[in-house]
C-alpha atoms as a PDB file:
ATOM      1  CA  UNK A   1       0.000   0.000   0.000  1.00  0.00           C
ATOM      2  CA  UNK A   2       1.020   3.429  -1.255  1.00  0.00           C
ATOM      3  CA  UNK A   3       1.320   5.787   1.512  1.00  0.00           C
ATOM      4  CA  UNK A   4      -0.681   9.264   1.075  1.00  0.00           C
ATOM      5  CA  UNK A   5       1.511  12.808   0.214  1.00  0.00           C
ATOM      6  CA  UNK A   6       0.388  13.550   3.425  1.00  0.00           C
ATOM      7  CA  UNK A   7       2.030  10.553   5.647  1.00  0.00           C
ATOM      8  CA  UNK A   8       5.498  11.124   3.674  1.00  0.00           C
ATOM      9  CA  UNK A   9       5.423  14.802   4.187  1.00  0.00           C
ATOM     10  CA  UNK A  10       4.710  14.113   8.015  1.00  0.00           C
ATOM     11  CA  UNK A  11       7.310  11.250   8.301  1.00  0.00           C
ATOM     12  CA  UNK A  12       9.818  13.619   6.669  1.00  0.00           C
ATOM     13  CA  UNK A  13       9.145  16.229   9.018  1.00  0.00           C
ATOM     14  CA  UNK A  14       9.407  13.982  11.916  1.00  0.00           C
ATOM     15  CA  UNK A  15      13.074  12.670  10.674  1.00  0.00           C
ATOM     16  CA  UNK A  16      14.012  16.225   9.896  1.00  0.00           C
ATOM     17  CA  UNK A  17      13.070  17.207  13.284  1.00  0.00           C
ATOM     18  CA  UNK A  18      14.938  14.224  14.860  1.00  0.00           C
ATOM     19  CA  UNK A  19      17.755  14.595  12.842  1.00  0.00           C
ATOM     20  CA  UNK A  20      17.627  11.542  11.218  1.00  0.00           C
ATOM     21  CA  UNK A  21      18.471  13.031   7.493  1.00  0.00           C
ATOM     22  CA  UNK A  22      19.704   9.029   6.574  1.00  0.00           C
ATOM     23  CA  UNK A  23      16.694   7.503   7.817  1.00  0.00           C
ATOM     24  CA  UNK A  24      14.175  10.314   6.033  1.00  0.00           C
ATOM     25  CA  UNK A  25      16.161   9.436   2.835  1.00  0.00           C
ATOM     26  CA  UNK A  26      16.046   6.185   2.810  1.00  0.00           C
ATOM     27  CA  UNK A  27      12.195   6.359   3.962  1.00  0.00           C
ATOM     28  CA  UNK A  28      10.685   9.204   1.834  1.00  0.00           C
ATOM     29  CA  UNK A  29      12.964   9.980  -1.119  1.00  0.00           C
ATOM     30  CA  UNK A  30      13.589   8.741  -4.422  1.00  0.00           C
ATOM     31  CA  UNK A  31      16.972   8.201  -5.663  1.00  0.00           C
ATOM     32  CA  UNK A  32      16.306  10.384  -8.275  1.00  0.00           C
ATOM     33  CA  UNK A  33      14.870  13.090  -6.536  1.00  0.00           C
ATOM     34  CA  UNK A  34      14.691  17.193  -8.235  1.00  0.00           C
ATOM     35  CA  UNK A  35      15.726  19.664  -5.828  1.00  0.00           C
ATOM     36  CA  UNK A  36      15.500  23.609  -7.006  1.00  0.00           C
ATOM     37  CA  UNK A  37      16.282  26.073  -4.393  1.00  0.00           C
ATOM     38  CA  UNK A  38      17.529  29.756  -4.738  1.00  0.00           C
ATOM     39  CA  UNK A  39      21.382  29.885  -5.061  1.00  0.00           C
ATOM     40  CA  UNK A  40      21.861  26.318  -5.041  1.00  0.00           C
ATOM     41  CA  UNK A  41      20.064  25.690  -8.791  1.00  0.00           C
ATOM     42  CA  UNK A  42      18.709  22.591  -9.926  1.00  0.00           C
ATOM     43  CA  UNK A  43      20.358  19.140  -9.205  1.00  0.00           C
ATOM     44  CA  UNK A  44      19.263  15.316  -8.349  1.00  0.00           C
ATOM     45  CA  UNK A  45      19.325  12.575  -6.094  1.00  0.00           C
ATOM     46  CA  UNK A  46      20.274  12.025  -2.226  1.00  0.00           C
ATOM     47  CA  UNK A  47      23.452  13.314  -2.519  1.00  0.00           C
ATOM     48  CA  UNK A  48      21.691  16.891  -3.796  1.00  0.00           C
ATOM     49  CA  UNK A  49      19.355  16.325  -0.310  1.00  0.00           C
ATOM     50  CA  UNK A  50      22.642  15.451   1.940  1.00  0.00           C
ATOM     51  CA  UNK A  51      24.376  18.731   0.343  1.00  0.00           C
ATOM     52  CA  UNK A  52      21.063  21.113   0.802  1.00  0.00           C
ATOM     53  CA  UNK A  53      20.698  20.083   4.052  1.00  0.00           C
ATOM     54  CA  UNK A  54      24.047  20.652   5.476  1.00  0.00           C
ATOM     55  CA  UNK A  55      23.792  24.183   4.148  1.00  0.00           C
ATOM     56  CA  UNK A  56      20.825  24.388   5.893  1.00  0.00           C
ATOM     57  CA  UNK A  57      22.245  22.668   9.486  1.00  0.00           C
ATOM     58  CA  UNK A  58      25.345  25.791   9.166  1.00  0.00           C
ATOM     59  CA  UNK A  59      22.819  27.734   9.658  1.00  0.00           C
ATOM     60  CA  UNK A  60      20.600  25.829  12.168  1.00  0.00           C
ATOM     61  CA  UNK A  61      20.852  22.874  13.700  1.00  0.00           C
ATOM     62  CA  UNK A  62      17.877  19.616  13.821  1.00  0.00           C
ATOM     63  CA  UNK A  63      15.227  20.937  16.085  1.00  0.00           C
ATOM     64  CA  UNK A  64      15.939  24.414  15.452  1.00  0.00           C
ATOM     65  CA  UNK A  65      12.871  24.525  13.167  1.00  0.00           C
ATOM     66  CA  UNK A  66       9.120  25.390  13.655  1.00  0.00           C
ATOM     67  CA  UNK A  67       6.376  23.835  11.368  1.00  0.00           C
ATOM     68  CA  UNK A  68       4.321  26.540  10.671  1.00  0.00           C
ATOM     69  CA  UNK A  69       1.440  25.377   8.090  1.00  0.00           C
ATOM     70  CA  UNK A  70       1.473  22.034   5.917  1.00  0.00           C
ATOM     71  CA  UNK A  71      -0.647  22.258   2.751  1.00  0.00           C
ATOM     72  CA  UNK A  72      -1.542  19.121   0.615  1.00  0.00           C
ATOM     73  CA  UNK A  73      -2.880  18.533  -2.426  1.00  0.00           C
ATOM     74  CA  UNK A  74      -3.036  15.592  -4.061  1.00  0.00           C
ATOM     75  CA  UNK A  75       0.706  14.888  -4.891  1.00  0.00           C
ATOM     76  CA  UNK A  76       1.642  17.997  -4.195  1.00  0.00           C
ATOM     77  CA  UNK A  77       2.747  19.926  -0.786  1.00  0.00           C
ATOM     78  CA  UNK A  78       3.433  23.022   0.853  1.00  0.00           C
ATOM     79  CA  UNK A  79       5.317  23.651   4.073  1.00  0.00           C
ATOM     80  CA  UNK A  80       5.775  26.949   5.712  1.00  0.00           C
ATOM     81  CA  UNK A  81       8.331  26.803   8.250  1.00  0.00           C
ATOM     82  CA  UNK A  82      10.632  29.193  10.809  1.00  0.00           C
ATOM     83  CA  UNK A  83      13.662  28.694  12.222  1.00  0.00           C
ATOM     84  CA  UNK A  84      15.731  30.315  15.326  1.00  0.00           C
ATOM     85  CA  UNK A  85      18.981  29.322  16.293  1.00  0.00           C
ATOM     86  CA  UNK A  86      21.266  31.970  18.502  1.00  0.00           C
ATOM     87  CA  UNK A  87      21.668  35.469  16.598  1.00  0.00           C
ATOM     88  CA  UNK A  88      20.412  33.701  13.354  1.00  0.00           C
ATOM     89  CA  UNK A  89      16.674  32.852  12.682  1.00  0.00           C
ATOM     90  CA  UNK A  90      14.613  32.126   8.962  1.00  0.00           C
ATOM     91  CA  UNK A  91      11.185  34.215   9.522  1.00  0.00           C
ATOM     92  CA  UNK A  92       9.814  32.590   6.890  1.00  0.00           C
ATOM     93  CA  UNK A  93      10.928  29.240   4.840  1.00  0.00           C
ATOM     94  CA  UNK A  94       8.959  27.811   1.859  1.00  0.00           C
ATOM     95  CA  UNK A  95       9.688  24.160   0.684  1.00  0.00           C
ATOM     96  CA  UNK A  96       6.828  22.379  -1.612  1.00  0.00           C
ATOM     97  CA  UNK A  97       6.797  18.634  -2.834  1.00  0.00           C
ATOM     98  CA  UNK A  98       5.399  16.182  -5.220  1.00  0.00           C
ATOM     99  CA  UNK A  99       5.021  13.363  -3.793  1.00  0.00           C
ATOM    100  CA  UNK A 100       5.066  10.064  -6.420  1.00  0.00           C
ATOM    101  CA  UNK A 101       4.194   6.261  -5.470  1.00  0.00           C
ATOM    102  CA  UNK A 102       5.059   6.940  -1.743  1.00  0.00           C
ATOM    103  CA  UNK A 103       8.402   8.986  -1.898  1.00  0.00           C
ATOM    104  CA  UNK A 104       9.645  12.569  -2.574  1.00  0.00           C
ATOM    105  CA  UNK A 105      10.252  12.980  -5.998  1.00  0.00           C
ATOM    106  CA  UNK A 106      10.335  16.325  -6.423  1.00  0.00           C
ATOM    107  CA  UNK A 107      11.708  19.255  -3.869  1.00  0.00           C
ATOM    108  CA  UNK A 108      11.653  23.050  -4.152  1.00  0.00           C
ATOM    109  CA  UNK A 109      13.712  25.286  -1.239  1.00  0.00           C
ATOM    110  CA  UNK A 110      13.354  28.941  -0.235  1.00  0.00           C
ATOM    111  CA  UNK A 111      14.288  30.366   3.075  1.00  0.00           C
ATOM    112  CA  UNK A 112      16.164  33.778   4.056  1.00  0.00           C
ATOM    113  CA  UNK A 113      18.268  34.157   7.248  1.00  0.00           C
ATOM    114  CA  UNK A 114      18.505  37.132   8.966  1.00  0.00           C
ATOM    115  CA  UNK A 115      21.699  37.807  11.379  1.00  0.00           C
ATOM    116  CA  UNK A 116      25.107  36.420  12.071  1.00  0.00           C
ATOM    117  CA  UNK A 117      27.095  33.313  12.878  1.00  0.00           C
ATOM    118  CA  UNK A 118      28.724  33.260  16.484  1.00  0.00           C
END
């Protein structure tokens, strides 16, 4: 049984907020997955996902995030997320998904950080 764009998106969230990037790739993302995101371009597969979210973790770490709002459509999501983590913090993060026979197959990234590194 196919699982529903809504139980991947949840089960990626839950990794994400765990920190369990392996275990949310292996779960909820095909090999072949399309990432686009804003200074980062267009690129596939899990490596893409590893390299997107360790940009991400320089800026905050797992558990540094807020899910805001999840939207879901058919195969397609929407997450609107925040994120705080000492003088840095994302106000407002945008990632949306289609979701394909049970796994990620498609990712897009947005997000702005405001402040500075300690």
């Amino acid at each position: 049984m196919t699982r529903s764009t809504r139980e991947v998106l949840e089960s990626h969230l839950a990794h994400r907020q765990e920190g369990t990037l392996e275990g949310d790739l292996a779960e909820n993302y095909h090999d072949d997955v399309l990432l686009l995101s804003w200074g980062e371009g267009a690129d596939r597969g899990l490596d893409a996902v590893r390299h997107r979210a360790k940009v991400l973790s320089s800026y905050l770490g797992h558990g540094a995030f807020r899910y805001e709002e999840l939207l879901v459509e058919g195969e397609v999501g929407m997450l609107r997320w925040t994120g705080e983590q000492d003088e840095l913090r994302v106000r407002t993060g945008v990632d949306s998904f289609v979701v394909r026979d049970g796994r990620i197959a498609a990712q897009t990234i947005f997000y702005v950080v405001d402040g500075e590194a300690s």
